[in-house]
PDB file of N, CA and C in Angstrom:
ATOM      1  N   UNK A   1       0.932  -7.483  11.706  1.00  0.00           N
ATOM      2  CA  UNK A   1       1.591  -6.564  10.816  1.00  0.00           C
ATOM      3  C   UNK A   1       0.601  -5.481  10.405  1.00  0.00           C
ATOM      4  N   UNK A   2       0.652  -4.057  10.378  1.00  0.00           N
ATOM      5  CA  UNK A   2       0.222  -3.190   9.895  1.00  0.00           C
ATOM      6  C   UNK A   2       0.928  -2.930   8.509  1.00  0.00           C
ATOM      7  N   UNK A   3       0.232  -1.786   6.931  1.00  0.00           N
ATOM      8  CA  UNK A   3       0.325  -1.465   6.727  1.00  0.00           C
ATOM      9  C   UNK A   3      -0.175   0.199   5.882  1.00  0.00           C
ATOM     10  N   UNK A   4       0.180   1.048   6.015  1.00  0.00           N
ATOM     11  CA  UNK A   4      -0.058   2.460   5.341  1.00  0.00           C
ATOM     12  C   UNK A   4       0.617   3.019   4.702  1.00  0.00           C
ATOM     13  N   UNK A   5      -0.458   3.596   4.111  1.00  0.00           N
ATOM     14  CA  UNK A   5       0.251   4.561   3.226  1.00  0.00           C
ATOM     15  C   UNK A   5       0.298   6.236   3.379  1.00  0.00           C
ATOM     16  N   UNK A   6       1.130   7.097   3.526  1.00  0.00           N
ATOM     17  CA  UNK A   6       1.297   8.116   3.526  1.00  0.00           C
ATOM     18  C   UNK A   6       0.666   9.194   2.622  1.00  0.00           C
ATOM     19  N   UNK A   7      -0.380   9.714   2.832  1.00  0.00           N
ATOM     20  CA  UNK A   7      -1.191  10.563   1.392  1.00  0.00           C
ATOM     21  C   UNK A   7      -0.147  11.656   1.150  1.00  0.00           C
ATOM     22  N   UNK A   8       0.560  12.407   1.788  1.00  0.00           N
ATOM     23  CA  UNK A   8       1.196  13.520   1.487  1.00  0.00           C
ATOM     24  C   UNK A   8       2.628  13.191   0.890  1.00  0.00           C
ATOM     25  N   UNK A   9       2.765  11.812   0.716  1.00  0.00           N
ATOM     26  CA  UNK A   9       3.902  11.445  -0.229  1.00  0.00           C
ATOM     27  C   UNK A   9       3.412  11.013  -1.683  1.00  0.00           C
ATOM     28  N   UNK A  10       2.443  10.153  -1.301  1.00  0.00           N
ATOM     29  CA  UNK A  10       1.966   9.719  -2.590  1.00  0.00           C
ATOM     30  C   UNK A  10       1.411   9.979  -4.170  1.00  0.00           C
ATOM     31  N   UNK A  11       2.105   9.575  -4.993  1.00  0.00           N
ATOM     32  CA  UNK A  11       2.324  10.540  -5.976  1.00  0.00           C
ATOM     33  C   UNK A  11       1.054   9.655  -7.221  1.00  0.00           C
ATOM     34  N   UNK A  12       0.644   8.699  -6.911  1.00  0.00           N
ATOM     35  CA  UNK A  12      -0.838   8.166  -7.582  1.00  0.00           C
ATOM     36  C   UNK A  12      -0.285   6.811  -8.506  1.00  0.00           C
ATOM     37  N   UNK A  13       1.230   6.911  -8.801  1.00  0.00           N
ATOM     38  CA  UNK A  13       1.525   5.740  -9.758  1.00  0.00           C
ATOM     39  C   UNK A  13       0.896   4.775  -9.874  1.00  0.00           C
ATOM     40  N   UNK A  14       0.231   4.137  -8.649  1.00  0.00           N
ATOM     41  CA  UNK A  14      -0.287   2.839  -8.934  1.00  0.00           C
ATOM     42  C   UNK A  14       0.629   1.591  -8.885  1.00  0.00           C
ATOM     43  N   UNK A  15       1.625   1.621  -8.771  1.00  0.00           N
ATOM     44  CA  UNK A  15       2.436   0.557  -8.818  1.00  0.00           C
ATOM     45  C   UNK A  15       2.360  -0.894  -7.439  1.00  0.00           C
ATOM     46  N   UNK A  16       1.735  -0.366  -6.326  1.00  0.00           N
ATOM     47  CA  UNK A  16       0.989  -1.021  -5.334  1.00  0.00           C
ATOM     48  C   UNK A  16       0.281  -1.554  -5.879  1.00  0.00           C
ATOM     49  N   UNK A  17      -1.016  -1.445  -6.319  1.00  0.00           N
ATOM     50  CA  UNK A  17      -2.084  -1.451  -6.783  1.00  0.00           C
ATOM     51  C   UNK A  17      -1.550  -2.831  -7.512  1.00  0.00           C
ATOM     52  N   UNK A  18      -1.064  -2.639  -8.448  1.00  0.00           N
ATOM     53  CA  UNK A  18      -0.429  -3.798  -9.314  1.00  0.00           C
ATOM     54  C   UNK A  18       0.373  -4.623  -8.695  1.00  0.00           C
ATOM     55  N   UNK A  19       0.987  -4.636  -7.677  1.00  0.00           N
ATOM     56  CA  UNK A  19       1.752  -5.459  -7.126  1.00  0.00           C
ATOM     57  C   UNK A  19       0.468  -6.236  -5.785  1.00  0.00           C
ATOM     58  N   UNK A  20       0.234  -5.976  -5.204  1.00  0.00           N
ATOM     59  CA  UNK A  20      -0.818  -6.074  -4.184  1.00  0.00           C
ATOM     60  C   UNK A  20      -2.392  -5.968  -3.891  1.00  0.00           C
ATOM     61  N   UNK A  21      -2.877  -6.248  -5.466  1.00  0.00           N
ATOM     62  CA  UNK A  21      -4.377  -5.301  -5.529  1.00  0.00           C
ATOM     63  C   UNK A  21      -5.304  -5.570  -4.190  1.00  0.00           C
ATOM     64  N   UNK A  22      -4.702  -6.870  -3.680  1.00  0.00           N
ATOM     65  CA  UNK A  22      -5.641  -7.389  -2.312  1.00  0.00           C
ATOM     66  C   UNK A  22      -5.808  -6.143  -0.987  1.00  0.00           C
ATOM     67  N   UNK A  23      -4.368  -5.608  -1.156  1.00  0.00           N
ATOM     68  CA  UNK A  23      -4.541  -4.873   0.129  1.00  0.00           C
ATOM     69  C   UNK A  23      -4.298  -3.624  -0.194  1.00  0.00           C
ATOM     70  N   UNK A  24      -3.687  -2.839  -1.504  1.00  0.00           N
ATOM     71  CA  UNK A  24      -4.131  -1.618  -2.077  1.00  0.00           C
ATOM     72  C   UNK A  24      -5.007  -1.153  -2.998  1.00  0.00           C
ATOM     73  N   UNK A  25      -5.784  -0.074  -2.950  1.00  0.00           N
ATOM     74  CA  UNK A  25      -6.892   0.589  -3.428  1.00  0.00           C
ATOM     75  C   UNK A  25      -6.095   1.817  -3.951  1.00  0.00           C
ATOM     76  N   UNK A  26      -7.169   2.457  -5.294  1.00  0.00           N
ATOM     77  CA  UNK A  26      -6.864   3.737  -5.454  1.00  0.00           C
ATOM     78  C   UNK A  26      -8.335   4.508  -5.278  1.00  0.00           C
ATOM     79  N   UNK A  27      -7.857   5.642  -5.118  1.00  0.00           N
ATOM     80  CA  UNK A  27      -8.876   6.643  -4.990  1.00  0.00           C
ATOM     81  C   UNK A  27      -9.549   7.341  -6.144  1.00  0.00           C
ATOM     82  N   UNK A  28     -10.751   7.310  -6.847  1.00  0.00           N
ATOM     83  CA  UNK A  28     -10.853   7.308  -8.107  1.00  0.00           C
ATOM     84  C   UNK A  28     -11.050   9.229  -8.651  1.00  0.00           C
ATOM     85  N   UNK A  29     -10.602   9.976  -7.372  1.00  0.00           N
ATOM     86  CA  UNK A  29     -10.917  11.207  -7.693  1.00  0.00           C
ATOM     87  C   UNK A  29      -9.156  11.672  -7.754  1.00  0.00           C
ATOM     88  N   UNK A  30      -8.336  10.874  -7.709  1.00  0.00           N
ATOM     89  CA  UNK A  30      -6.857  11.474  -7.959  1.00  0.00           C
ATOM     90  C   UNK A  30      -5.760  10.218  -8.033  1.00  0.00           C
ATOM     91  N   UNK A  31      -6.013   9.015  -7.863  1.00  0.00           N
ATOM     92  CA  UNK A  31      -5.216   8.003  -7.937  1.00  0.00           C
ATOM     93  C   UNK A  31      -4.692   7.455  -6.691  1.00  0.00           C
ATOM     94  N   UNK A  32      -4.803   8.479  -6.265  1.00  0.00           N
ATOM     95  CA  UNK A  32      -4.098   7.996  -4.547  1.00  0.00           C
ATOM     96  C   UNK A  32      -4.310   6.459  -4.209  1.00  0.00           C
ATOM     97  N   UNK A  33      -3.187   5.960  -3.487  1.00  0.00           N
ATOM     98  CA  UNK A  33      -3.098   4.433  -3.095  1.00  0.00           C
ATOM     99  C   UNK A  33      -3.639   4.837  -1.640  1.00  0.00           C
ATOM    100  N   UNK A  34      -4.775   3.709  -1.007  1.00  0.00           N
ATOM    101  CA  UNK A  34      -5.416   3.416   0.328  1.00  0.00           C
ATOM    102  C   UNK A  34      -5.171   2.593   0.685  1.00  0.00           C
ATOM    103  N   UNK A  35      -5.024   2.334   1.869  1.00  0.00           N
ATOM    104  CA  UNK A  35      -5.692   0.669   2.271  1.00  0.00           C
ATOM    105  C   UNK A  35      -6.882   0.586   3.064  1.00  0.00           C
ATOM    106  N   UNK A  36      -7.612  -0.169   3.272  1.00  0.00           N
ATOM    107  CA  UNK A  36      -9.003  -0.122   3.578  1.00  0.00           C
ATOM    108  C   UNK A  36      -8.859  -0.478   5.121  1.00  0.00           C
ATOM    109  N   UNK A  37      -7.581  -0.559   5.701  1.00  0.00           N
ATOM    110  CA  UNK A  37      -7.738  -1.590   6.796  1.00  0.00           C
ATOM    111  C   UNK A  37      -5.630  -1.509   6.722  1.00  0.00           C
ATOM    112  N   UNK A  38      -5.882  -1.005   7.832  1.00  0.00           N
ATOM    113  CA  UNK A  38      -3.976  -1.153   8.291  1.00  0.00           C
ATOM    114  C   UNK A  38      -3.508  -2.482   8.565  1.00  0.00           C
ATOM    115  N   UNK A  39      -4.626  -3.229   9.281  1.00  0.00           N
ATOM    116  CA  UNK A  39      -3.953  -4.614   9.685  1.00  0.00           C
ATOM    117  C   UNK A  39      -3.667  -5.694   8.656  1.00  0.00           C
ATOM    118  N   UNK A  40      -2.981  -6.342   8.255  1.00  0.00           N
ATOM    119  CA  UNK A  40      -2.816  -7.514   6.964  1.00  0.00           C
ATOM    120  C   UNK A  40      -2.624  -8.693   7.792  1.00  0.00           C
ATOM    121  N   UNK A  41      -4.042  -9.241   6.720  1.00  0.00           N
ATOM    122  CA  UNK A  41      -4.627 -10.403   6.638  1.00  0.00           C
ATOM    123  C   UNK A  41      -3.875 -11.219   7.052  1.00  0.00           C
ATOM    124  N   UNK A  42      -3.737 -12.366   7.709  1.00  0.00           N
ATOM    125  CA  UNK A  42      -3.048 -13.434   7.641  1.00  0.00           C
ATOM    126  C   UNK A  42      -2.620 -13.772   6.397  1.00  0.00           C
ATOM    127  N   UNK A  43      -1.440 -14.235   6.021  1.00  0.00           N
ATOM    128  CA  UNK A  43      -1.461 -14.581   4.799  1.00  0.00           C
ATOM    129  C   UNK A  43      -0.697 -13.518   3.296  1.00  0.00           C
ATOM    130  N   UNK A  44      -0.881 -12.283   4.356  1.00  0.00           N
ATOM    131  CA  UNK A  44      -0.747 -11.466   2.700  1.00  0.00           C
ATOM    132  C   UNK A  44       0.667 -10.210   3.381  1.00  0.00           C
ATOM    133  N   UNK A  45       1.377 -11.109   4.132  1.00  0.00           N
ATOM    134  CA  UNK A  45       2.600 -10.472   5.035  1.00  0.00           C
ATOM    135  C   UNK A  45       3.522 -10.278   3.434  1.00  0.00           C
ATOM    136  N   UNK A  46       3.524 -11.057   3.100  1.00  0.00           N
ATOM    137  CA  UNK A  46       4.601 -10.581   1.722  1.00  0.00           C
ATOM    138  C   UNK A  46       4.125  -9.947   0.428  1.00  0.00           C
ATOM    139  N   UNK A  47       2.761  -9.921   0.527  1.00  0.00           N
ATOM    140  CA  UNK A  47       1.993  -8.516  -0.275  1.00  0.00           C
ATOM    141  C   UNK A  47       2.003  -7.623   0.064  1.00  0.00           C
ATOM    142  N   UNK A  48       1.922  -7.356   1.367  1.00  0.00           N
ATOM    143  CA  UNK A  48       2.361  -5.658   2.286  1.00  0.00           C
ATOM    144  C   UNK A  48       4.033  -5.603   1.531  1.00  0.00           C
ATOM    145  N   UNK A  49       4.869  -6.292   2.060  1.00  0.00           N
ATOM    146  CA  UNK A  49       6.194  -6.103   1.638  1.00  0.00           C
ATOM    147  C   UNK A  49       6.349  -5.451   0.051  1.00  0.00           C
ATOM    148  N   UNK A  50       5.658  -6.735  -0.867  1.00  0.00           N
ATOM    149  CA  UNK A  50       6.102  -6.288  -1.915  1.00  0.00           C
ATOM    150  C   UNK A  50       5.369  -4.553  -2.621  1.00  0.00           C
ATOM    151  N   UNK A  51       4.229  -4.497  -2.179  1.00  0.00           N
ATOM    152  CA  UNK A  51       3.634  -3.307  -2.218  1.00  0.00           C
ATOM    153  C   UNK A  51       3.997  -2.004  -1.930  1.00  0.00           C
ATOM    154  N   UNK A  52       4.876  -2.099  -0.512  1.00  0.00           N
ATOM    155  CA  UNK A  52       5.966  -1.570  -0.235  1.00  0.00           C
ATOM    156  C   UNK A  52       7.103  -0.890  -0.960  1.00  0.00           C
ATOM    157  N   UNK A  53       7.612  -2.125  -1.592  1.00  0.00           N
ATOM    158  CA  UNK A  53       9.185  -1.835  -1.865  1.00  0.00           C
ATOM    159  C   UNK A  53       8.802  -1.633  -3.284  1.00  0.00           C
ATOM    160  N   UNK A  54       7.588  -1.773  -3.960  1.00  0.00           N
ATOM    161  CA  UNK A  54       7.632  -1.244  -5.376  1.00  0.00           C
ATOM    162  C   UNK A  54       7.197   0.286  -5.601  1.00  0.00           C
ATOM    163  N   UNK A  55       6.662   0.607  -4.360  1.00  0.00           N
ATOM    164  CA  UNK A  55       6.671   2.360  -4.334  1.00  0.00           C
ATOM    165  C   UNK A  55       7.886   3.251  -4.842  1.00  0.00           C
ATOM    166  N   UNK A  56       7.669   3.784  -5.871  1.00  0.00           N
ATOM    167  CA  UNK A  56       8.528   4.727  -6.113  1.00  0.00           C
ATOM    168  C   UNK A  56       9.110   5.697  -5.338  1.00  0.00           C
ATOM    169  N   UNK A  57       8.012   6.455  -4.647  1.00  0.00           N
ATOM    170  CA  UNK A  57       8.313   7.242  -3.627  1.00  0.00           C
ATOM    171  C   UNK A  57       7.904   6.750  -2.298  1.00  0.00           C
ATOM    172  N   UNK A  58       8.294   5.620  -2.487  1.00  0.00           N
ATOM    173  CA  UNK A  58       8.524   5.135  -0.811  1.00  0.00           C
ATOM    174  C   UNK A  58       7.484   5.657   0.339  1.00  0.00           C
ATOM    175  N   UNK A  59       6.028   5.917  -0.264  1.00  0.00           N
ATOM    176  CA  UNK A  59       4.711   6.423   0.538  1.00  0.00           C
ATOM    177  C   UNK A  59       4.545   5.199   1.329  1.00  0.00           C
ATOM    178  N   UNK A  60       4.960   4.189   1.333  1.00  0.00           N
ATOM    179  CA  UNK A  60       4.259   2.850   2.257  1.00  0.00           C
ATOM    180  C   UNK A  60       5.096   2.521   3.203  1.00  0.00           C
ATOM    181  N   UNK A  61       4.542   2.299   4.530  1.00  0.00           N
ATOM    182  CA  UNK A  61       5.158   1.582   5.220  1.00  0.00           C
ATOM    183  C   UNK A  61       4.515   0.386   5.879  1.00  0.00           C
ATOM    184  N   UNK A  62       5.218  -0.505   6.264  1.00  0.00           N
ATOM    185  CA  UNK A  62       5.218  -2.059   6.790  1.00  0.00           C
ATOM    186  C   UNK A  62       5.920  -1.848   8.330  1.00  0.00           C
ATOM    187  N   UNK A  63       4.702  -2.158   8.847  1.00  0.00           N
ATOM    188  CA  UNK A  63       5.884  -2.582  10.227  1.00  0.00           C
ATOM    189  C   UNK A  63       4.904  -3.734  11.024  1.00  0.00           C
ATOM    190  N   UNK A  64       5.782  -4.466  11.594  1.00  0.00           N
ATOM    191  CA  UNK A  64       5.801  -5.568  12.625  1.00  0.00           C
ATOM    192  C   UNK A  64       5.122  -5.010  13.919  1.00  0.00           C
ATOM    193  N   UNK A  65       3.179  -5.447  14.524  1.00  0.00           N
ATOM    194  CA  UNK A  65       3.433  -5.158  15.958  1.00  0.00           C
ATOM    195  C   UNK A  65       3.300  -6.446  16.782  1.00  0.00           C
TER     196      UNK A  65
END
């Protein structure tokens, strides 16, 4: 499973961050959500998800390779 985040959507909420702190980061010069690493961990398939679907503006995506 990969996941990213889109910088040109992302609006800094943080709401990843709080849902997922394992596999989202913010950027401390504007808030922006990162991930350090597209691939997810064994294990943290439903932290990508929920990290995901708590985006407000829907900057994250999850997909299956």
């Amino acid at each position: 499973m990969k996941v990213s985040v889109d910088p040109d959507i992302c609006q800094g909420h943080g709401v990843c961050r709080m849902s997922a702190p394992e596999l989202f980061h913010l950027r401390e010069e504007d808030g922006q959500a990162y991930v350090k690493s597209e691939d997810v961990p064994a294990g943290a398939e439903e932290a990508a998800r929920l990290g995901a679907a708590s985006c407000p503006e829907r900057a994250i995506t999850v997909r299956d390779t």
